[in-house]
Protein backbone atom coordinates (compact mmCIF):
# COMPACT_ATOMS: atom_id res chain seq x y z
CA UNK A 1 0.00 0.00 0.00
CA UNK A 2 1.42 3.33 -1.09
CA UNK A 3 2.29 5.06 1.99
CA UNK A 4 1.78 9.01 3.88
CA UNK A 5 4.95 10.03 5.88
CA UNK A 6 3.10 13.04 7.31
CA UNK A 7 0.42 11.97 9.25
CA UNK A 8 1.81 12.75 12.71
CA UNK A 9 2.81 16.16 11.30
CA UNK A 10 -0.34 17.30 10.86
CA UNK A 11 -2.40 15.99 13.84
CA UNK A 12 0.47 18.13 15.53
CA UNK A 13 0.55 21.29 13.66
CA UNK A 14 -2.44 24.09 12.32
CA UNK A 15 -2.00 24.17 8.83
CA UNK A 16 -4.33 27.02 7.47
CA UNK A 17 -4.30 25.25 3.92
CA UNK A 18 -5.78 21.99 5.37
CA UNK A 19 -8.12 23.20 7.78
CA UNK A 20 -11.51 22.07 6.42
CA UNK A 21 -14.47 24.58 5.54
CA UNK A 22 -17.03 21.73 5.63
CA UNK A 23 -17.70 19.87 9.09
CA UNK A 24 -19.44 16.92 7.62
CA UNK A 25 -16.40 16.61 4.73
CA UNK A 26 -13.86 16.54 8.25
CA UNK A 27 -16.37 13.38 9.61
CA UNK A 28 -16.25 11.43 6.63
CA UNK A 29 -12.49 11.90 6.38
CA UNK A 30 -11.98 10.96 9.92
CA UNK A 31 -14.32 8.00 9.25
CA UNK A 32 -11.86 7.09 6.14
CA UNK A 33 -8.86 7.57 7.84
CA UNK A 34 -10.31 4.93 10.55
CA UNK A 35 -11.02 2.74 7.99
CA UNK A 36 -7.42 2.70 6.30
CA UNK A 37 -6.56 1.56 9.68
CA UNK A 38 -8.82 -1.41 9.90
CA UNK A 39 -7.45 -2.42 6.17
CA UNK A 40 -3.69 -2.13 7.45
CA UNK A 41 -4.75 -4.53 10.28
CA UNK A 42 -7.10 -6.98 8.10
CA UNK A 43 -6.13 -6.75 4.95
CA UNK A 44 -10.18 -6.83 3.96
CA UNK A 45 -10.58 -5.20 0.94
CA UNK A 46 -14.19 -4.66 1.96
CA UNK A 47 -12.34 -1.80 4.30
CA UNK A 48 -10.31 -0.13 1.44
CA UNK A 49 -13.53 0.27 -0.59
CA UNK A 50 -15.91 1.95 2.08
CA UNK A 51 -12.64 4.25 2.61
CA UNK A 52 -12.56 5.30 -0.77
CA UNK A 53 -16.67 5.55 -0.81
CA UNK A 54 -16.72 7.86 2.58
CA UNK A 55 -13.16 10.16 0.65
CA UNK A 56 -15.25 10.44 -2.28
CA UNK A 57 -18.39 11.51 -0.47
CA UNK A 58 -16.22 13.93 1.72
CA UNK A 59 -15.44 15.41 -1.76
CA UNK A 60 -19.01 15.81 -3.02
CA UNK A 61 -19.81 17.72 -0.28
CA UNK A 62 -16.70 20.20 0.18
CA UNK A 63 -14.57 19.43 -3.46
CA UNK A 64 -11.38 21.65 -2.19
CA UNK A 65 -11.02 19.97 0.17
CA UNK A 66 -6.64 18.58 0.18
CA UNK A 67 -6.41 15.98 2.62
CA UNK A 68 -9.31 13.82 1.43
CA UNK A 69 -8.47 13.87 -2.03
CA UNK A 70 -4.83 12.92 -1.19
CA UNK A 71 -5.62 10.18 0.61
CA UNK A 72 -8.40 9.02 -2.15
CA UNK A 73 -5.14 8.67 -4.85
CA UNK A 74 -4.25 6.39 -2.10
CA UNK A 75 -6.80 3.96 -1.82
CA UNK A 76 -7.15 3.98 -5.96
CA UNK A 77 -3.77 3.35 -6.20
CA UNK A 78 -4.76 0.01 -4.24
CA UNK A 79 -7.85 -1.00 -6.11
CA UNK A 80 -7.27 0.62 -9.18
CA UNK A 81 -6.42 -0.63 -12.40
CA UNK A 82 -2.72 -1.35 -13.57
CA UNK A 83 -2.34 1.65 -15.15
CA UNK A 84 -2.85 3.35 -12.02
CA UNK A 85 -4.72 6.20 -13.91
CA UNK A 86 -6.56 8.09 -11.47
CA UNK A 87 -3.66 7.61 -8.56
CA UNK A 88 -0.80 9.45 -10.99
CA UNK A 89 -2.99 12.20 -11.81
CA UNK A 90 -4.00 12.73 -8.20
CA UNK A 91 -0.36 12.25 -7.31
CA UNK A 92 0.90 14.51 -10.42
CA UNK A 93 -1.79 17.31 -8.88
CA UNK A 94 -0.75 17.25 -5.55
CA UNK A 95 3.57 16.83 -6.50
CA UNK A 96 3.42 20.72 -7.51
CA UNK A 97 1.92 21.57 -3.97
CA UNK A 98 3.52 24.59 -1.78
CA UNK A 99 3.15 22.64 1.13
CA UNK A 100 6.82 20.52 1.51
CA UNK A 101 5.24 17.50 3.21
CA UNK A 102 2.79 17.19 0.90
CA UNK A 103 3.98 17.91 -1.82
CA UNK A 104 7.29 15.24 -0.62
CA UNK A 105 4.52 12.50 -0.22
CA UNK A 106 3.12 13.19 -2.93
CA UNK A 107 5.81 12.69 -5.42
CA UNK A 108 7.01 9.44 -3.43
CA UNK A 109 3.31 7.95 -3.67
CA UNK A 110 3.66 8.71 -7.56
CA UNK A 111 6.80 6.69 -7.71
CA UNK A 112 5.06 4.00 -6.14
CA UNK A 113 1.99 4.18 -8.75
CA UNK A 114 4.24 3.92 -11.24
CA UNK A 115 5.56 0.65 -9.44
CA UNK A 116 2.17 -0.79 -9.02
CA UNK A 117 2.11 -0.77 -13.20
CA UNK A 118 4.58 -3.23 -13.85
CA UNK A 119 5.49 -1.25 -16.87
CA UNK A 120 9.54 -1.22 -17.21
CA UNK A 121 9.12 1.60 -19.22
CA UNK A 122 8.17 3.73 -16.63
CA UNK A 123 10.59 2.39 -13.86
CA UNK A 124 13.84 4.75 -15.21
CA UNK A 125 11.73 7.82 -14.42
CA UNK A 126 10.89 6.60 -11.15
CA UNK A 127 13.96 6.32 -10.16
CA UNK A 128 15.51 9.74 -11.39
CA UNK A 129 12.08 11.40 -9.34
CA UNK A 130 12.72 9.01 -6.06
CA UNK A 131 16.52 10.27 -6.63
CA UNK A 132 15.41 13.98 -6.91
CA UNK A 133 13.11 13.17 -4.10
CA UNK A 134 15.93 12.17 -1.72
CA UNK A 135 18.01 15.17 -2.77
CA UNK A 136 15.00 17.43 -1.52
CA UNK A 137 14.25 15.81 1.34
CA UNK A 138 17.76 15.93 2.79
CA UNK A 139 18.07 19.84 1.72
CA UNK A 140 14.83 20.76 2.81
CA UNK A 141 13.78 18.63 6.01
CA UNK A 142 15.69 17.95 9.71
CA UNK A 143 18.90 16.72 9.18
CA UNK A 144 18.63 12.68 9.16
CA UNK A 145 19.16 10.91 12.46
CA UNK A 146 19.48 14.55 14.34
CA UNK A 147 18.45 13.24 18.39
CA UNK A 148 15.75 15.09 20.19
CA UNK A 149 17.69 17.40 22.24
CA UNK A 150 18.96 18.51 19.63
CA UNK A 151 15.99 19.08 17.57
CA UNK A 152 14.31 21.01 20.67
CA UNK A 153 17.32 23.53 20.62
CA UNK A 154 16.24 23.96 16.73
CA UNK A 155 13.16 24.57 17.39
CA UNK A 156 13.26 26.88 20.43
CA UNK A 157 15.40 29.00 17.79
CA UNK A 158 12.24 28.88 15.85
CA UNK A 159 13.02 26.04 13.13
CA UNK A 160 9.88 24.17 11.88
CA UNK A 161 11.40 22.07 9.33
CA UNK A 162 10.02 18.06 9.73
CA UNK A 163 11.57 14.96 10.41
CA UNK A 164 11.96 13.25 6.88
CA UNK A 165 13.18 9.67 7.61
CA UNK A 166 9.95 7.37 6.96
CA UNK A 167 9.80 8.93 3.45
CA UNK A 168 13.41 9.08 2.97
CA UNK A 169 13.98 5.87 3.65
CA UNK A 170 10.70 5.00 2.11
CA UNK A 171 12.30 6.51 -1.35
CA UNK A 172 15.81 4.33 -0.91
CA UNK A 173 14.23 1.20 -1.05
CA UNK A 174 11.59 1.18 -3.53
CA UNK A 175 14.60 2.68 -5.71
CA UNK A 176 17.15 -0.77 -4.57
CA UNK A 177 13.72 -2.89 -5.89
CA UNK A 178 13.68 -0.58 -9.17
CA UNK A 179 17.06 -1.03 -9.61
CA UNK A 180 17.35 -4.74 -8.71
CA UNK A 181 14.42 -5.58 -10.74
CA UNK A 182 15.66 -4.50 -13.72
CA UNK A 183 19.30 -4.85 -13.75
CA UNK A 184 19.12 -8.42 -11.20
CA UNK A 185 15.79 -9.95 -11.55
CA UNK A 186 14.26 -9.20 -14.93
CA UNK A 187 17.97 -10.99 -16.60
CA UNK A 188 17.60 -14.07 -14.42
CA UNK A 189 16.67 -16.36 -16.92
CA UNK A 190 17.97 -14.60 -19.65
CA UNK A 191 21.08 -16.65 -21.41
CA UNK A 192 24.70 -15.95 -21.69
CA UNK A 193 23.93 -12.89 -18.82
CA UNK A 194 24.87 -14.83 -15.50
CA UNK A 195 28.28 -13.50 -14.42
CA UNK A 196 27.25 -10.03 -15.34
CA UNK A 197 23.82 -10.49 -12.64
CA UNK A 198 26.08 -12.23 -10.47
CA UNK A 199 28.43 -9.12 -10.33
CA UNK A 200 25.39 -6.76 -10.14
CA UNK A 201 24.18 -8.99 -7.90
CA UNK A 202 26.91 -8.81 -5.43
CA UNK A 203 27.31 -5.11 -5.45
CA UNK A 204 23.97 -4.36 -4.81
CA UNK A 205 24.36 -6.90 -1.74
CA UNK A 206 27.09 -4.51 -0.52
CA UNK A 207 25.22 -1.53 -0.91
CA UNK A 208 22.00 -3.24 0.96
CA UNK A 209 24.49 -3.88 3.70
CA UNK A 210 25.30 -0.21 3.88
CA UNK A 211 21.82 0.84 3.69
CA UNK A 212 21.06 -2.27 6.57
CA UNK A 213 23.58 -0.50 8.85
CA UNK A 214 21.99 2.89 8.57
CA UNK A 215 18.45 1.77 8.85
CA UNK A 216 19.51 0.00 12.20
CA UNK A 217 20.95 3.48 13.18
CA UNK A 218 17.73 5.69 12.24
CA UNK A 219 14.96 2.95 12.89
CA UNK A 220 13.55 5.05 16.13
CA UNK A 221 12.70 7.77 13.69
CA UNK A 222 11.14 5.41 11.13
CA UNK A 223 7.92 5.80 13.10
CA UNK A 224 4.48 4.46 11.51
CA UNK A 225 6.63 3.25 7.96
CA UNK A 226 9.11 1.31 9.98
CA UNK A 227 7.65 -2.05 9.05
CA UNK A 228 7.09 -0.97 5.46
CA UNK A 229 10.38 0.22 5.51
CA UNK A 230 12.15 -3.00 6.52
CA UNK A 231 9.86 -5.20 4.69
CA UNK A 232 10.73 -3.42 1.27
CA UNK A 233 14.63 -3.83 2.24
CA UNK A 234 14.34 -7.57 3.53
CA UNK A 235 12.52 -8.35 0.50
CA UNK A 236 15.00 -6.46 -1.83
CA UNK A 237 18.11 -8.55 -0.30
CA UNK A 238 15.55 -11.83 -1.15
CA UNK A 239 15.05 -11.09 -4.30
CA UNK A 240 18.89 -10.74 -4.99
CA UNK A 241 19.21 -14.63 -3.26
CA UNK A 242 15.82 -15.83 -5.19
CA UNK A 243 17.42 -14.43 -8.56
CA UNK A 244 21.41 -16.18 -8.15
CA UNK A 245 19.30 -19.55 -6.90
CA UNK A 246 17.34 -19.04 -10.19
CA UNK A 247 20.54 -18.59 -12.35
CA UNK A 248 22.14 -21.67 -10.29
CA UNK A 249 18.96 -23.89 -11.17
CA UNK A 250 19.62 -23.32 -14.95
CA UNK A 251 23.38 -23.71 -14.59
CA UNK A 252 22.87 -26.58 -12.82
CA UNK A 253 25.06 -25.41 -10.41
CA UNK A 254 25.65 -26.33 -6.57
CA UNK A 255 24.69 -23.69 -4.66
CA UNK A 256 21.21 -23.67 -5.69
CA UNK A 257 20.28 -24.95 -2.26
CA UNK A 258 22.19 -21.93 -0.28
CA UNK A 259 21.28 -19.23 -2.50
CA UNK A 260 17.18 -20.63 -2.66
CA UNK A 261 17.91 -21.14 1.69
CA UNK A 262 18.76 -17.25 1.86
CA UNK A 263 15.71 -16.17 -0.64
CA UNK A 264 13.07 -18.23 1.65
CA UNK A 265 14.99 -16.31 4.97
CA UNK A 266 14.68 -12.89 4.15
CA UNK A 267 10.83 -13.09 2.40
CA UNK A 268 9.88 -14.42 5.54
CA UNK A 269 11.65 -11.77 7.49
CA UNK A 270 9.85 -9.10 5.22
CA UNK A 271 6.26 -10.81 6.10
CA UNK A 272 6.94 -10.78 9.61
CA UNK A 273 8.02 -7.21 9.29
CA UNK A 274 4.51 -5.99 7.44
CA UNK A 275 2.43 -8.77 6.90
CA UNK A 276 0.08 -6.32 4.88
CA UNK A 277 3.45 -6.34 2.30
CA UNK A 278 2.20 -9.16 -0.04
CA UNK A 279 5.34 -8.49 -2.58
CA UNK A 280 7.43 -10.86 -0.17
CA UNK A 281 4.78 -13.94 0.09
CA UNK A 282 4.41 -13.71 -3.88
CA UNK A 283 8.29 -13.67 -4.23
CA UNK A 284 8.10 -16.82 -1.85
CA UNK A 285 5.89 -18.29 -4.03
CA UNK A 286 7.45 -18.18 -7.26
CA UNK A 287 10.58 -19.31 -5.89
CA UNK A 288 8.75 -22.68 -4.67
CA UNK A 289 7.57 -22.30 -8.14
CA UNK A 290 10.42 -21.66 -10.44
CA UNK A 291 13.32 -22.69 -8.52
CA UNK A 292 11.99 -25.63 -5.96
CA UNK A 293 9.81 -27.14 -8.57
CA UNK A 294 7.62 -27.91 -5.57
CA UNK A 295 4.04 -27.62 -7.21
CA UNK A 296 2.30 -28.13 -4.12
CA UNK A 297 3.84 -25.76 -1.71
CA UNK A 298 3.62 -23.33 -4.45
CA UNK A 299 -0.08 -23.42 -5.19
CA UNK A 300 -0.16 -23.28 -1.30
CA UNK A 301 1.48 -19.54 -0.99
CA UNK A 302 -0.04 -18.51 -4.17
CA UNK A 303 -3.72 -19.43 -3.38
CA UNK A 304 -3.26 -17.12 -0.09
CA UNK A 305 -1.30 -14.18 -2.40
CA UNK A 306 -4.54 -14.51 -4.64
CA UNK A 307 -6.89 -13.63 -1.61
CA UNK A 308 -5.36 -10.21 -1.10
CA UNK A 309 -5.09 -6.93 -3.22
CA UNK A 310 -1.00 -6.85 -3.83
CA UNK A 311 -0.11 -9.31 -6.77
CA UNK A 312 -3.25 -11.05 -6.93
CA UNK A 313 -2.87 -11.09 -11.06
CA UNK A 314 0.52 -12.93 -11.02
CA UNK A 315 -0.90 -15.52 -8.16
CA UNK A 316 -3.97 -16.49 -10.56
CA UNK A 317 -1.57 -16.80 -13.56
CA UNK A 318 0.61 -18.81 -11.96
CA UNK A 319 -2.02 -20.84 -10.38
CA UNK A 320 -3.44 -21.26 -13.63
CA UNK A 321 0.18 -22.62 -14.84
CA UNK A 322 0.27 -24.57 -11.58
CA UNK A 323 -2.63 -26.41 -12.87
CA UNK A 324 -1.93 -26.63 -16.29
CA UNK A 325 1.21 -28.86 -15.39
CA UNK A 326 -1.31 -30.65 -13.14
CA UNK A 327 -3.34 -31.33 -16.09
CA UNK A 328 -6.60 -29.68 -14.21
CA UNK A 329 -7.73 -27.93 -17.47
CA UNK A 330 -11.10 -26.72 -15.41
CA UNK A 331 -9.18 -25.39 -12.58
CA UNK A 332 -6.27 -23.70 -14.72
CA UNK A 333 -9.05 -21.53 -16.80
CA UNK A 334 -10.50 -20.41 -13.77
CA UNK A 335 -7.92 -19.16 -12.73
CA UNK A 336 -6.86 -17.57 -16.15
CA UNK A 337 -10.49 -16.23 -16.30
CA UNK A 338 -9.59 -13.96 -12.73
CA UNK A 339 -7.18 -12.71 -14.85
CA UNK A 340 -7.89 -8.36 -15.31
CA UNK A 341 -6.41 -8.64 -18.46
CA UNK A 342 -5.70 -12.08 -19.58
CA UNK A 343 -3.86 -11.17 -23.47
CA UNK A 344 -1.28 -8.86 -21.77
CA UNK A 345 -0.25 -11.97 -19.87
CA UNK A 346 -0.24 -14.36 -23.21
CA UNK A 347 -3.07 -16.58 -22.10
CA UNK A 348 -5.93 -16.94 -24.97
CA UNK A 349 -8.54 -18.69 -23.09
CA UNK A 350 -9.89 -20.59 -26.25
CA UNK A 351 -6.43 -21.98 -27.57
CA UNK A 352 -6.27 -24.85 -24.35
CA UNK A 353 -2.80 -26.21 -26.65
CA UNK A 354 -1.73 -22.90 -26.87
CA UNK A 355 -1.42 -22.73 -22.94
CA UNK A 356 0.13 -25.77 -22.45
CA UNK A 357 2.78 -24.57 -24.90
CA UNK A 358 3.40 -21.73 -23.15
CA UNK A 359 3.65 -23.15 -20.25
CA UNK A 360 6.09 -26.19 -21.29
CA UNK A 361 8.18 -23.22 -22.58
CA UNK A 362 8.37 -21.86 -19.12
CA UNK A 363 9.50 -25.31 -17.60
CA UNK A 364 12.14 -25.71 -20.07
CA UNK A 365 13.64 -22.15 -19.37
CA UNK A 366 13.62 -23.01 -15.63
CA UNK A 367 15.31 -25.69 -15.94
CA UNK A 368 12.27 -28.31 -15.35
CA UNK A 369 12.60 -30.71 -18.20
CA UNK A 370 10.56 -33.49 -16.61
CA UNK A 371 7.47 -31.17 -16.49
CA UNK A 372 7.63 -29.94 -19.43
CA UNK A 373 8.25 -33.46 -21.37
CA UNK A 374 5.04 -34.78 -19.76
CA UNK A 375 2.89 -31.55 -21.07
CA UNK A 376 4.60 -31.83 -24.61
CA UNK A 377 4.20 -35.55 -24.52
CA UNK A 378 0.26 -35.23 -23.70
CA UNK A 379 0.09 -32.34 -26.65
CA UNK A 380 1.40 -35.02 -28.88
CA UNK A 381 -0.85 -38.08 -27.62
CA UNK A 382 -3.81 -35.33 -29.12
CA UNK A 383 -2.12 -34.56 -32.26
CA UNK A 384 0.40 -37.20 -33.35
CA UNK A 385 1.16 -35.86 -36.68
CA UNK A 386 2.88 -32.75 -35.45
CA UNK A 387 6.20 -33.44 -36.51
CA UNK A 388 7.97 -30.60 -34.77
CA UNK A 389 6.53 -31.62 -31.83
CA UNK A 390 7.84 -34.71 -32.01
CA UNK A 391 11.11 -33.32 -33.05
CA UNK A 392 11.10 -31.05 -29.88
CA UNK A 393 10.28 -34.04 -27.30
CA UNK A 394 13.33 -36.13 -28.73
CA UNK A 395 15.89 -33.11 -28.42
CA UNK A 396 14.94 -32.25 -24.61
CA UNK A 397 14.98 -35.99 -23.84
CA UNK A 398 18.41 -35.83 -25.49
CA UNK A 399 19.41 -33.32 -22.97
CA UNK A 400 18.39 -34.70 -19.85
């Protein structure tokens, strides 16, 4: 869930600008804002959506309203499609704000739209804005880690900058996943690329070391983001593991075990961290998946992903693939059907051969011959005169 590092701020301070003109506006916001909580403890999505119901009333009835709006790109950027549409332009809105702390949150919360898309595209200019973000944060707010006698001498001089740590540190590690996913975990199964991820791999393992040590230094002033904080950082250093095990399973190399060991660790030290952070339990999942080849502890973690809001998409495609290997054709389309948009994941729902294709295709990248062969092998029991089927079982048999 994109997250507000200014909440305390403002119960604290009298901010003409976010005063509200409209007392039944200031209910339903309170009413929302009570809500939010009940979702960060539950999870229930039936929460998030009478939040977003009681913002968008609060709007009706007072539309100038700042604070309600903000927090309705919020709970869209939850529920709302993958192109995040409405969250970015409330986000984009609200980044050009006077106000620092908002206009700081803001920008960070836009970043993290533009995560929620999936689109690679977009991930570059995220992580130039969570860059420039940093930068302004550090210029602009309390110096990072400054201790509270301190700050009071500041302040009886009359300083009112803010604290900045949960959205600093909020900006560092969504930009380590940016930069990990696309220069660590994107590559993984790509050929002909594993010493250069295994060198990217272990300098960004150095630099999450660094940025370990100074979290552990800083985490009293993490305050209501410090779970979210370390979950995003546990889960970036599993990733990193989850990525060399899944370069060691196609290598066939021997420290599969150790490097897959490490992944499961730290995605279940990101869980216990924020439980509400589904990225880690999906992560989990598609390592039982891709690089244990165990089917059944797979569709175990992926059938709970599915329940909840964060990667619910990937768990019902790969529960549909889960099934497809299982030969459960009924089962795999249902899950295929949950599917938001099923083309943009390759699945045509009428071509049944066609998915079992792709699927086998999948296998055979990962390294999981044996699966594969039996799909292929069925496809070929239906159609016998497909030659380069045939042709294709013999070679992977060969190279078993």
């Amino acid at each position: 869930m994109s997250t507000v590092g200014f909440s305390s701020q403002l119960s604290a301070t009298a901010i003409p600008q976010l005063k509200f003109v409209d007392g039944r506006a200031a209910g339903l916001f309170v009413e929302a804002l009570h809500l939010l909580r009940r979702y960060e403890e539950t999870s229930s999505r039936h929460f998030l959506e009478e939040a977003q119901a009681a913002l968008e009333k609060s709007l009706t009835i007072s539309p100038r309203e700042l604070l309600p709006k903000f927090y309705l790109g919020i709970t869209k950027s939850v529920l709302g499609q993958e192109d995040q549409k409405d969250a970015i332009r409330i986000f984009k809105e609200f980044s050009k704000s006077d106000l620092f702390f908002l206009r700081t949150a803001a920008k960070y919360n836009l970043a993290a739209a533009y995560v929620e898309t999936y689109n690679l595209n977009r991930f570059p200019k995220a992580i130039d804005d969570l860059e420039e973000l940093s930068t302004e944060l550090t210029t602009k707010g309390i110096p990072l880690g400054q201790k509270g006698f301190v700050r009071a001498l500041w302040e009886f001089c009359g300083d009112q900058r803010v604290r900045v740590e949960p959205l600093y540190y909020l900006a560092q590690v969504t930009r380590d996943y940016l930069l990990i996913h696309l220069k660590i975990w994107q590559p993984r199964w790509k050929e002909k690329v594993a010493d250069k991820v295994r060198e990217q791999s272990i300098q960004m393992l150095k630099t999450l070391a660094a940025r370990e040590a100074t979290l552990k230094r800083h985490d009293q002033f993490l305050g209501g983001q410090r779970g979210e904080i370390w979950a995003w950082h546990l889960n970036n250093i599993g990733i990193i593991h989850s990525a060399l095990a899944a370069i060691a399973r196609r290598g066939n190399c021997s420290d599969i075990d150790k490097h897959a060991d490490n992944a499961e660790k730290y995605f279940d030290r990101a869980h216990k961290s924020d439980p509400n952070f589904g990225s880690s339990r999906a992560n989990l999942a598609r390592l039982y998946f891709e690089v244990r080849a165990n089917y059944e502890k797979a569709i175990q973690l992926f059938e709970e992903v599915s329940l909840g809001l964060e990667a619910s998409d990937l768990a019902h495609f790969c529960l549909g693939q889960l099934h497809t290997i299982a030969q459960n054709r009924e089962e795999a389309i249902e899950h295929f059907k949950l599917l938001k948009t099923p083309k943009e994941w390759g699945i045509d729902l009428d071509d049944w051969p066609a998915i079992r294709r792709g699927v086998a295709d999948n296998l055979i990248k990962w390294n999981q011959t044996d699966a594969a062969l039996l799909l292929l092998g069925k496809l070929l029991l239906e159609n016998q005169a497909d030659t380069e089927l045939r042709n294709r079982i013999r070679a992977l048999e060969q190279r078993r």
